[in-house]
Protein backbone atom coordinates (compact mmCIF):
# COMPACT_ATOMS: atom_id res chain seq x y z
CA UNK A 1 56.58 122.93 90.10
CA UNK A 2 60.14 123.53 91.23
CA UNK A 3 61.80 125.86 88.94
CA UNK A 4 65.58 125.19 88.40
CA UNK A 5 67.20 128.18 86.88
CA UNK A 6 69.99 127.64 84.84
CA UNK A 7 72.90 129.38 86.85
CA UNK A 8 72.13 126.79 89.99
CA UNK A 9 71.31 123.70 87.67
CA UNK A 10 74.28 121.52 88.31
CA UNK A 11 71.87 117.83 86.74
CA UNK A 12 73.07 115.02 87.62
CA UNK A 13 75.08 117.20 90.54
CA UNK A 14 72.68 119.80 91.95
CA UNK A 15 74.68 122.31 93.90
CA UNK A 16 74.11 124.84 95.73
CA UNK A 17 77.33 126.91 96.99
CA UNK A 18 77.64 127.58 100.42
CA UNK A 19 80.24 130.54 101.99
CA UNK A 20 81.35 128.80 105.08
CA UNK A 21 82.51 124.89 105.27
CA UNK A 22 82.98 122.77 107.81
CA UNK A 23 85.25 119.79 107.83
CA UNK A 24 83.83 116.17 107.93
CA UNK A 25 85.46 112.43 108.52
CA UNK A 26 84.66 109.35 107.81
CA UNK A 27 82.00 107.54 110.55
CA UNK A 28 81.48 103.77 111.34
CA UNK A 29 77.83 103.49 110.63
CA UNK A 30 76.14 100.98 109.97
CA UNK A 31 75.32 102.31 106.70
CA UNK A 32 78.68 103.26 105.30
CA UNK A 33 79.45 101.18 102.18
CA UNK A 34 80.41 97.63 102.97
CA UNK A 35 82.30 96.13 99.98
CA UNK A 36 80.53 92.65 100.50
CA UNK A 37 77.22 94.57 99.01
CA UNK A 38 79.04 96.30 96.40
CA UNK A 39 78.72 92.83 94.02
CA UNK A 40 76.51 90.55 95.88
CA UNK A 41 74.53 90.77 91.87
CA UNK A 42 78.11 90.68 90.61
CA UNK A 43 78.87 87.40 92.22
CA UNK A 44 75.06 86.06 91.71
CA UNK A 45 75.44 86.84 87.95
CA UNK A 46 79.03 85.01 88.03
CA UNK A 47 77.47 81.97 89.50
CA UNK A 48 74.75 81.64 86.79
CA UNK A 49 77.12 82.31 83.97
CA UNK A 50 79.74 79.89 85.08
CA UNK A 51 76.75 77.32 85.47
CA UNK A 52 75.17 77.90 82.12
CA UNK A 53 78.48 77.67 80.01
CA UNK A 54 80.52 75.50 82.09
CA UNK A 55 83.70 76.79 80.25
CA UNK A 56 86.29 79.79 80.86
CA UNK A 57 85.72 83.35 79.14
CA UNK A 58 87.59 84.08 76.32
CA UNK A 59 88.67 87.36 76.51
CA UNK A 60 91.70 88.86 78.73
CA UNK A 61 91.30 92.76 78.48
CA UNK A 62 94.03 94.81 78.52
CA UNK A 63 92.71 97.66 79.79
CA UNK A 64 89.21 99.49 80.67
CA UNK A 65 88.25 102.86 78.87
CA UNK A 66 85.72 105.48 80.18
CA UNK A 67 83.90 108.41 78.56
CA UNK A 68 80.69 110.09 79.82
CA UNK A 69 79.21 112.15 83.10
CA UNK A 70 79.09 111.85 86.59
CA UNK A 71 77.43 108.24 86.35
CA UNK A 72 80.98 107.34 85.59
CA UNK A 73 83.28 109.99 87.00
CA UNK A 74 85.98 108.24 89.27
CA UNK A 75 87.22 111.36 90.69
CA UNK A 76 87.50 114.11 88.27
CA UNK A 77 86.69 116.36 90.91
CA UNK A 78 88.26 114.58 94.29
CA UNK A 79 90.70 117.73 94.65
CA UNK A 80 90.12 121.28 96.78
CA UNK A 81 87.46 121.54 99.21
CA UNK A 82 85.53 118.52 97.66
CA UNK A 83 88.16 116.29 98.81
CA UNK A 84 88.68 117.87 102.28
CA UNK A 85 84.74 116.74 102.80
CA UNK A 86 86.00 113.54 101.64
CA UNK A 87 84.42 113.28 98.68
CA UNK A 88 85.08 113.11 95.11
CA UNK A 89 82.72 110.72 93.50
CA UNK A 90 78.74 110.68 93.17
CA UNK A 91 77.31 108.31 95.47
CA UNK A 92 78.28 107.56 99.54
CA UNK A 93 81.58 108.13 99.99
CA UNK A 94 83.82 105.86 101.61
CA UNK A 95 87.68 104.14 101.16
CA UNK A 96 85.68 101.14 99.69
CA UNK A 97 82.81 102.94 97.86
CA UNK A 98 83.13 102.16 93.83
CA UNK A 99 80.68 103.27 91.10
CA UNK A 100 79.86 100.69 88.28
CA UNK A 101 82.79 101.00 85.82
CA UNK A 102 85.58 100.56 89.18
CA UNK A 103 83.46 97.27 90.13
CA UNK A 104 83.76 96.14 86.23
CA UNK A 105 87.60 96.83 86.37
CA UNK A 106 87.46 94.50 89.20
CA UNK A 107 85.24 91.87 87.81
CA UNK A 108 88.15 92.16 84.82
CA UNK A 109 91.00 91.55 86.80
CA UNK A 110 92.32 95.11 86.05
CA UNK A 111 93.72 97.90 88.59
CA UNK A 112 90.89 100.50 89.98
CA UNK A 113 90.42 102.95 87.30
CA UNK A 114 91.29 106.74 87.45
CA UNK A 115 90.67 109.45 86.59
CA UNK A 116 92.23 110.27 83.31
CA UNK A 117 92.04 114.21 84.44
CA UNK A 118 91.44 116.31 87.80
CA UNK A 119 90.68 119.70 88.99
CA UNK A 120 88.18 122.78 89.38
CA UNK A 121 88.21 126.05 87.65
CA UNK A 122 86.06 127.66 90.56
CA UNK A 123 86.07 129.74 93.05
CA UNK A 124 89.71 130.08 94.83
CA UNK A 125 88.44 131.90 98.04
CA UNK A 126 86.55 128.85 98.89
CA UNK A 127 88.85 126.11 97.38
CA UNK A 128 87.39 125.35 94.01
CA UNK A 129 89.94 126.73 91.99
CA UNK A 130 92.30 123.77 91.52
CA UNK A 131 94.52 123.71 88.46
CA UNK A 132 93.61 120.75 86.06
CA UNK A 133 96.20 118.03 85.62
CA UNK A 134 96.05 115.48 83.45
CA UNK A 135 97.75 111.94 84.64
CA UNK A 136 99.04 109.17 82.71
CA UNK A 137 98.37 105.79 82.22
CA UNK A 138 94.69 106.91 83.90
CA UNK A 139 91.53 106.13 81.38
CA UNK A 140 88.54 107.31 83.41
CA UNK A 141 87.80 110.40 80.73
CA UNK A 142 83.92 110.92 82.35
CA UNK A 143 83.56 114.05 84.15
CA UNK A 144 80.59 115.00 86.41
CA UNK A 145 78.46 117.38 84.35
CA UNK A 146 79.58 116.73 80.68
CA UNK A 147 77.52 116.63 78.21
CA UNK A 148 77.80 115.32 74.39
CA UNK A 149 79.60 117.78 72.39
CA UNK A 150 78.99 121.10 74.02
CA UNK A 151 81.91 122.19 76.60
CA UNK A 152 79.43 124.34 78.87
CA UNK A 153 77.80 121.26 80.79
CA UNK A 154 76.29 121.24 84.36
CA UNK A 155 78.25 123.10 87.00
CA UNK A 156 80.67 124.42 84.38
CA UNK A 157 81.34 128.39 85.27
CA UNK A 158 80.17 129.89 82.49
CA UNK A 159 76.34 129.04 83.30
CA UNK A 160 76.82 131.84 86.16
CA UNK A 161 75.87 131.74 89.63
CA UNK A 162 76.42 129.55 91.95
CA UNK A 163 77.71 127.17 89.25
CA UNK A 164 80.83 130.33 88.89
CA UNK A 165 82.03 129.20 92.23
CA UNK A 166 82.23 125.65 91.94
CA UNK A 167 83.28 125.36 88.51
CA UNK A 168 83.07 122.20 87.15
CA UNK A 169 85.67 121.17 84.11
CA UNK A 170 82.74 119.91 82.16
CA UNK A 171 84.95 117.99 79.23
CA UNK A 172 82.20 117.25 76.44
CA UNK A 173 82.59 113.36 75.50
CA UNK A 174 83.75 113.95 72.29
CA UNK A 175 86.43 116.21 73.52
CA UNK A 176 87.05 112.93 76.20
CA UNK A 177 87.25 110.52 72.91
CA UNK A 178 89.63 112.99 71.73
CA UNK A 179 91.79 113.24 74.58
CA UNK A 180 92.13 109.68 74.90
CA UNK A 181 93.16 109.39 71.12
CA UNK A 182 95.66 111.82 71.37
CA UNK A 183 97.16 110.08 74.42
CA UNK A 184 97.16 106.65 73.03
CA UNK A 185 98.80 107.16 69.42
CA UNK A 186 95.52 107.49 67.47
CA UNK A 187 94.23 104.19 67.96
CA UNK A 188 91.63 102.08 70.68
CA UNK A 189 93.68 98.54 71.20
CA UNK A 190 91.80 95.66 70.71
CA UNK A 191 91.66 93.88 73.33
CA UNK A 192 90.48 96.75 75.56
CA UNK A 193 87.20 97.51 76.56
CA UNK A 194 85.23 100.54 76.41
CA UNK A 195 82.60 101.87 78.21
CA UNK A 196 80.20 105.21 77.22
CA UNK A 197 76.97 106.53 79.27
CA UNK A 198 76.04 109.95 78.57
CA UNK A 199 73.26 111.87 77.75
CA UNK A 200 71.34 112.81 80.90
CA UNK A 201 73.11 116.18 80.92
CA UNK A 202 71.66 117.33 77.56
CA UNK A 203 68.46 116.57 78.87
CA UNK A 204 68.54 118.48 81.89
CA UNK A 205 70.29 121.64 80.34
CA UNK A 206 67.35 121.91 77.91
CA UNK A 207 64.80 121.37 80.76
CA UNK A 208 66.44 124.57 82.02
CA UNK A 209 66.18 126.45 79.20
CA UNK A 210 62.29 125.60 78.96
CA UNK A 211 61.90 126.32 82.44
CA UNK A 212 63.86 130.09 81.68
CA UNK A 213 62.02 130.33 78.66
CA UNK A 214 65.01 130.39 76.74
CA UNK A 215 63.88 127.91 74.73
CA UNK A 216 60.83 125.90 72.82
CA UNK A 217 59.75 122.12 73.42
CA UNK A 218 60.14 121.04 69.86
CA UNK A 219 63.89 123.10 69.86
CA UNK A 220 64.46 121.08 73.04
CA UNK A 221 63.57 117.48 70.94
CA UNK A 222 65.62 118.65 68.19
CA UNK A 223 68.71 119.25 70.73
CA UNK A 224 68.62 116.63 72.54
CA UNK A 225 68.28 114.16 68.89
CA UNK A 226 71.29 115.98 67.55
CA UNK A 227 72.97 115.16 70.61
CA UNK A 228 72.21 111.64 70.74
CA UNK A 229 72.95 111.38 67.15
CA UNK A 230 76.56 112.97 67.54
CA UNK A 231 77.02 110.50 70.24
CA UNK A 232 76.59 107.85 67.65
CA UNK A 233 78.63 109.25 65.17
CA UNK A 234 81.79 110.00 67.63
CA UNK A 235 81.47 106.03 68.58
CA UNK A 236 81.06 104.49 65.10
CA UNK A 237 83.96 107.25 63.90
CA UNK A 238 86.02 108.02 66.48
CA UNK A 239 86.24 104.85 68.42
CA UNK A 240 85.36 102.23 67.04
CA UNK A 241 86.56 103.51 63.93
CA UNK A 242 90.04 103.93 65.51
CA UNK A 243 90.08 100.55 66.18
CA UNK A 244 87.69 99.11 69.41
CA UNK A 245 86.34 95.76 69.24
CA UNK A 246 84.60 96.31 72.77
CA UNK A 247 82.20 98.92 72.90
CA UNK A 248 78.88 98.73 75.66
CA UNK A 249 77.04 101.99 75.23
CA UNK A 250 74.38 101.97 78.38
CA UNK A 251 71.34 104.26 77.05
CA UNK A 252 70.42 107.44 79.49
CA UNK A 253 68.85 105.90 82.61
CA UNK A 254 65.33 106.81 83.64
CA UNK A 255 65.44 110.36 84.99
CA UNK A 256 61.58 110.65 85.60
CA UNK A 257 61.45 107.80 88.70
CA UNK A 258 64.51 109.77 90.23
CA UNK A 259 63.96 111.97 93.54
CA UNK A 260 64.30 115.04 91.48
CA UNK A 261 61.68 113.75 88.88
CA UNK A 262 59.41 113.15 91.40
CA UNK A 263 59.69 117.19 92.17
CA UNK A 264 58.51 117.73 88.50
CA UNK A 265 54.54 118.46 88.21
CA UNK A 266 52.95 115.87 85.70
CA UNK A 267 53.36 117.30 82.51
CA UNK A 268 57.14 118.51 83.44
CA UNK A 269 57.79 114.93 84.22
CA UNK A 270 55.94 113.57 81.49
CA UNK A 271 58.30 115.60 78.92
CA UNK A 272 61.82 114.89 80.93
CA UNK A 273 60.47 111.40 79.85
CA UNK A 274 59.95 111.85 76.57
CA UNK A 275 63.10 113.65 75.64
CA UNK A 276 64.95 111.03 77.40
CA UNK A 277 63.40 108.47 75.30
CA UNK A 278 64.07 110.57 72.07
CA UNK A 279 67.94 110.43 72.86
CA UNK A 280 67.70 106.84 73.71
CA UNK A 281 65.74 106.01 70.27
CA UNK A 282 68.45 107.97 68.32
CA UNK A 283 71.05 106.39 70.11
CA UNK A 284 70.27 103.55 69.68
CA UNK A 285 69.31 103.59 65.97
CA UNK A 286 72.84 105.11 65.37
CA UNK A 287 74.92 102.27 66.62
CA UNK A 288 72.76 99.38 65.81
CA UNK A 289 74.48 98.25 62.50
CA UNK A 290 77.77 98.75 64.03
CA UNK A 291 79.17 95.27 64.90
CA UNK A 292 81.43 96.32 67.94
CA UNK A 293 79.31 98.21 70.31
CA UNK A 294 76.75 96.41 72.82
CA UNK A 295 74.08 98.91 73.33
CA UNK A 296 72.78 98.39 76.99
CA UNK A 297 68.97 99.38 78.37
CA UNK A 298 69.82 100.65 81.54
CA UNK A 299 66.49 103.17 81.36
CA UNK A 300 64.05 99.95 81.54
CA UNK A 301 66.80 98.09 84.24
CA UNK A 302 66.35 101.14 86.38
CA UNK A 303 62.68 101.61 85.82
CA UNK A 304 61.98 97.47 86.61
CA UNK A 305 64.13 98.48 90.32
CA UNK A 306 61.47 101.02 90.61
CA UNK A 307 58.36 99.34 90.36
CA UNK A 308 59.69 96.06 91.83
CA UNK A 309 62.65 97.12 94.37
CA UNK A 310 62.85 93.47 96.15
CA UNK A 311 63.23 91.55 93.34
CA UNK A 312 66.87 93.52 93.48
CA UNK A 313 67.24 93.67 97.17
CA UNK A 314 66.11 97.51 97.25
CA UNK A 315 64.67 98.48 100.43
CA UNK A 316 63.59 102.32 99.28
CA UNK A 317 64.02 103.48 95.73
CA UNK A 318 61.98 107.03 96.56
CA UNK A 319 64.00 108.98 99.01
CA UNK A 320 67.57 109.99 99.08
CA UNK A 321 70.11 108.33 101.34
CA UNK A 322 72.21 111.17 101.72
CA UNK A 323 71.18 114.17 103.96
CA UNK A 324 71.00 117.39 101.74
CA UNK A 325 70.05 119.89 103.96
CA UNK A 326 72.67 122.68 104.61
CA UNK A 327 73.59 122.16 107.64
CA UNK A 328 74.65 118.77 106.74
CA UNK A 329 75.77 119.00 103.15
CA UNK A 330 76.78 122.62 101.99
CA UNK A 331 76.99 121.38 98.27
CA UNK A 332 73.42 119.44 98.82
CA UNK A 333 75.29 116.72 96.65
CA UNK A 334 76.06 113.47 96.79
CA UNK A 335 80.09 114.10 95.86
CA UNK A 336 80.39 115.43 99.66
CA UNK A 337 77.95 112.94 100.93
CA UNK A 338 79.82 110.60 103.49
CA UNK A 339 78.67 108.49 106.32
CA UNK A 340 78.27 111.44 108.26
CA UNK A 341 75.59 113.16 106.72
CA UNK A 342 73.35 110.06 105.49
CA UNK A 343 69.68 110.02 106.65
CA UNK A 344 69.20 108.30 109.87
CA UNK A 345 68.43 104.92 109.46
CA UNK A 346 69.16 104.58 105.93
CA UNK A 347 69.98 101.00 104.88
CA UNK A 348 72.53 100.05 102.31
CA UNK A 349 69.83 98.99 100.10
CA UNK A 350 68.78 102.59 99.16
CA UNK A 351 68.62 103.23 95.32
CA UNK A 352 69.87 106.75 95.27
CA UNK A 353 72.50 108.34 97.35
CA UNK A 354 71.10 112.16 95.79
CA UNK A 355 68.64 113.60 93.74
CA UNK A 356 69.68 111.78 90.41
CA UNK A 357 72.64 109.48 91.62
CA UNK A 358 72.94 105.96 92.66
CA UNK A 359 74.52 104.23 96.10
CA UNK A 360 77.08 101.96 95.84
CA UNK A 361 74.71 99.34 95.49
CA UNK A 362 72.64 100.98 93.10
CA UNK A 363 76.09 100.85 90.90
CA UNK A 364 76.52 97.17 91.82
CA UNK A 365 72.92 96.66 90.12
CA UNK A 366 74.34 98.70 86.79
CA UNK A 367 77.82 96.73 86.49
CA UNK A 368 75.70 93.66 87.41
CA UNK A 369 73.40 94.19 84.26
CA UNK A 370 76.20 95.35 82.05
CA UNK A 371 78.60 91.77 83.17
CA UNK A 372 75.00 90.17 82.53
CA UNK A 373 74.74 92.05 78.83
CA UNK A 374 77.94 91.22 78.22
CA UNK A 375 78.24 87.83 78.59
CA UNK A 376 75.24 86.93 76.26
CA UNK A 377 76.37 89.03 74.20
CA UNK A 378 79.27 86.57 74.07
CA UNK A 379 81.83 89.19 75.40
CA UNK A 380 83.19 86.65 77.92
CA UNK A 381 86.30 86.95 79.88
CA UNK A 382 88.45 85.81 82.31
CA UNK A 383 90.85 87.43 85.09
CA UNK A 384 94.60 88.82 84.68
């Protein structure tokens, strides 16, 4: 088994920090993101809904909220060296490249999301040590590496290591809720909507502590509960309780038919698994009596794309489409991962673009299934 140590786990990131960089650009390959295949299910799904209720949407959001982890991250991190590799969000980079939420936005008739806060607290000698800044009027509060409720998430520098150097801001999403709140007078508006993923971050830091033996399996479960359960109590309290009438809470994807679960030995894999499904059970037990949220399954979406790929127009849902070697990609991420270090031969239809993260497309297939959710839940809308 592949043992991750906690100062170079980066989850749903996996760095490794490199001393010497070298500059990349943009490349015209034939695998670089095309927009047309960023909603081809987007514009399927819009076809059947328009067919089966024949009537406009009812809703006209105001405005799109984000809180959560790198699954959502539009570019908390898109400063420094990150963004001289052109990079800045987890996938294939690229002008056109968008991860689920910035293809809902869309879909809403609502300006490209931002992020609501950027910068590194890293290493300065190697460009990782870029003040934070916080910008107004921007609502995309999910930062690569956060986790629930504690501030030291996944890359953050006080796990040590090569994690020191990059230094990841790691905002916890209750501290995101909170941010938001104090930005917007106290109050959600309600006729915004509101998006939360997190999770997978809790997960892997206590895989890291049972693989450091810092921990026990049944401490693990009883983490990564208390986690999901404070994620249900900071959306029932804190936002829908400050006034959101549109809340989709997606559950933790499945980690175990990732590339990096398929590292794990059996029982390793078996148990990533398991506590995944323990946050996802707790999660959604927490929100189900609460009137305003739409709780999505995203971990059986993701694990129906793995056992039947073409019936979602996946060509390889296995292998990564970014090259992670050194040479190629001195983070071994997919937030420096441009056309120019992709496989050879990788097709746009690739499910993952890293060990843990999607391709563009594979984020067309997650805003596809949330639009889907949405509308039977009978969240429809229509364009500004």
């Amino acid at each position: 088994m592949r043992q991750y140590k906690i100062v170079f786990v980066t989850v749903l990131s996996l760095f490794v920090i490199f001393p010497a960089f070298a500059g990349l650009e943009f490349g015209n390959q034939s695998t670089a993101n095309k927009s047309g295949n960023h909603d081809k299910y987007l514009s399927e799904w819009r076809d059947d809904a328009e067919n089966e209720h024949g009537k406009s949407p009812k809703i006209k959001f105001s405005s799109q909220v984000s809180f959560g982890d790198s699954l959502s991250d539009v570019g908390t991190y898109a400063v420094g060296t990150i963004a001289a590799f052109g990079g800045g969000q987890f996938t294939v980079n690229s002008p056109s490249a968008k991860n689920w939420t910035a293809l809902l936005a869309a879909e809403f008739g609502l300006a490209a999301p931002c992020a609501a806060q950027t910068g590194l607290d890293g290493d300065p000698a190697q460009g990782f040590s870029v003040p934070p800044i916080n910008h107004k009027g921007c609502y995309g509060y999910a930062q690569g590496g956060a986790r629930v409720t504690n501030p030291i998430g996944i890359g953050n520098k006080l796990t040590g290591g090569a994690n020191a150097t990059l230094g990841f801001l790691t905002v916890p999403v209750v501290q995101q809720i909170h941010n938001y709140l104090n930005a917007s007078g106290g109050k959600f508006r309600d006729d915004e909507v509101v998006f939360v993923l997190a999770g997978a971050n809790d997960v892997f830091f206590q895989l890291a502590l049972l693989q450091t033996a810092m921990t026990e399996p049944a401490t693990a479960v009883s983490s990564i509960a208390l986690a999901a359960s404070e994620l249900a109590t900071a959306i029932n309290t804190q936002i829908t309780g400050n006034g959101a009438k549109y809340v989709v809470v997606l559950n933790v994807p499945d980690i175990a038919i990732t590339p990096l679960g398929a590292t794990f030995d059996p029982s390793t894999r078996s148990f990533v698994d398991y506590m995944v499904n323990i946050f996802n059970a707790q999660l959604k037990l927490g929100v189900a009596t609460n009137a305003h949220v739409l709780y999505v399954d995203a971990y059986a979406e993701n694990y129906n794309q793995y056992v039947n790929p073409g019936a979602y127009g996946l060509t390889n849902v296995t292998d990564t489409a970014c090259d992670l070697s050194p040479a190629k990609n001195p983070l071994s991420s997919s937030l420096i991962c441009t056309s120019n270090n992709l496989i050879p031969g990788v097709t746009d239809q690739y499910l993952f673009s890293d060990m843990v993260h999607p391709t563009p497309y594979g984020y067309g297939l997650i805003a596809s299934l949330v639009a889907r959710e949405m509308n039977n839940h009978g969240w429809r809308w229509h364009k500004h």
